[in-house]
Protein backbone atom coordinates (compact mmCIF):
# COMPACT_ATOMS: atom_id res chain seq x y z
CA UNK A 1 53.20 158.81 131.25
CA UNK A 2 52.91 158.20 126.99
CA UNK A 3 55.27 155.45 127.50
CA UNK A 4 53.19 153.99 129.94
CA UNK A 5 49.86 154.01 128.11
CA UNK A 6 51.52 153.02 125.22
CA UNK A 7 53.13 149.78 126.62
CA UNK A 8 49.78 149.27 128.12
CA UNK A 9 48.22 149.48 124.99
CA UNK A 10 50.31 147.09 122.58
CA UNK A 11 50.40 144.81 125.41
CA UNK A 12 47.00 144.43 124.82
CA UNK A 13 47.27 144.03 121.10
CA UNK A 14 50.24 141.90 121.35
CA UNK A 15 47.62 139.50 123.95
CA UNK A 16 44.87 139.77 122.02
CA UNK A 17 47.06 138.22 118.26
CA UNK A 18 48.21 135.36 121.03
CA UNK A 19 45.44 134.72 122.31
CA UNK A 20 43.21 134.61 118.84
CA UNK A 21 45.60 131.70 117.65
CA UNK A 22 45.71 130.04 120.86
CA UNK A 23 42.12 129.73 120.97
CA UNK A 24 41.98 128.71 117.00
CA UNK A 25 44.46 126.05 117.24
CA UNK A 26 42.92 124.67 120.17
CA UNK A 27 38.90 124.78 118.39
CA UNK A 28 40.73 123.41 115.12
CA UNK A 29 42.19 120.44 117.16
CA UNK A 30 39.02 119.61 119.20
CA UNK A 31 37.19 119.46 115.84
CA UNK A 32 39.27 117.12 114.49
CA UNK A 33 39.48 115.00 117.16
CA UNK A 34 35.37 115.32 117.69
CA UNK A 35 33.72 115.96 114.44
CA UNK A 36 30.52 118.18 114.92
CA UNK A 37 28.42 115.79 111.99
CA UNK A 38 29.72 112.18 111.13
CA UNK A 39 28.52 109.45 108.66
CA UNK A 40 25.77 108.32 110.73
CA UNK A 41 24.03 111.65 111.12
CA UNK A 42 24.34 112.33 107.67
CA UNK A 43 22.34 109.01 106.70
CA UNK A 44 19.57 109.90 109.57
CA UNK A 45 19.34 112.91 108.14
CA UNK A 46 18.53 112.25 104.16
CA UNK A 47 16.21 109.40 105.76
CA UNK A 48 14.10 111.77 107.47
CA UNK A 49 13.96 113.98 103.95
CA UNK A 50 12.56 110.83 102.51
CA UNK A 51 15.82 109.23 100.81
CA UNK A 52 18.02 106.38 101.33
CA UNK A 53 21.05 107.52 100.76
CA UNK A 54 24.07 105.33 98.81
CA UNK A 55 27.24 105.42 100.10
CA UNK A 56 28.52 107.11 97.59
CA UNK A 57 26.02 110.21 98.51
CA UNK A 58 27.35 109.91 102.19
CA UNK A 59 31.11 110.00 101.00
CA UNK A 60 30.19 113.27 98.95
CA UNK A 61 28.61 114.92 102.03
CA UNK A 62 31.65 114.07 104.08
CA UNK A 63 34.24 115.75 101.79
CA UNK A 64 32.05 119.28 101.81
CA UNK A 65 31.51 118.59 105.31
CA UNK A 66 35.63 118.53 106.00
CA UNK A 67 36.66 120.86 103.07
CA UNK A 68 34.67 123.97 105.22
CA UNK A 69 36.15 122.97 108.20
C-alpha cells in the first residue's frame, strides 16, 4: 500500500521535471524560429512616440530584445 502511493507519487514528480523541459525547449524553439517583436515593429513603434528612429537605435533594441529571451 506505501509502496504504491509512493510510486504513484514520484511518478508524478518524475512527469512533471519531463514535462517542464519538454514544454521549455519546445517555447524556446518556436521563439526562435518566430520572434514575438522584429525590426519592423520596433521602427512603428518609436514612430508612433514621435521619433524616427536610426538604425543604429533599432540594432540596440534588437540586442535587449534577444538578450531577455
Amino acid at each position: 500500500m506505501l509502496i504504491d502511493i509512493l510510486q504513484i507519487t514520484i511518478s508524478f514528480l518524475v512527469g512533471g521535471v519531463v514535462g517542464f523541459f519538454i514544454a521549455r525547449h519546445i517555447m524556446t524553439k518556436y521563439l526562435k524560429k518566430n520572434p514575438p517583436i522584429n525590426e519592423e515593429m520596433i521602427r512603428t513603434l518609436m514612430s508612433g512616440m514621435g521619433r524616427t528612429p536610426t538604425q543604429k537605435q533599432v540594432n540596440q533594441m534588437m540586442k535587449q530584445m534577444q538578450k531577455y529571451m
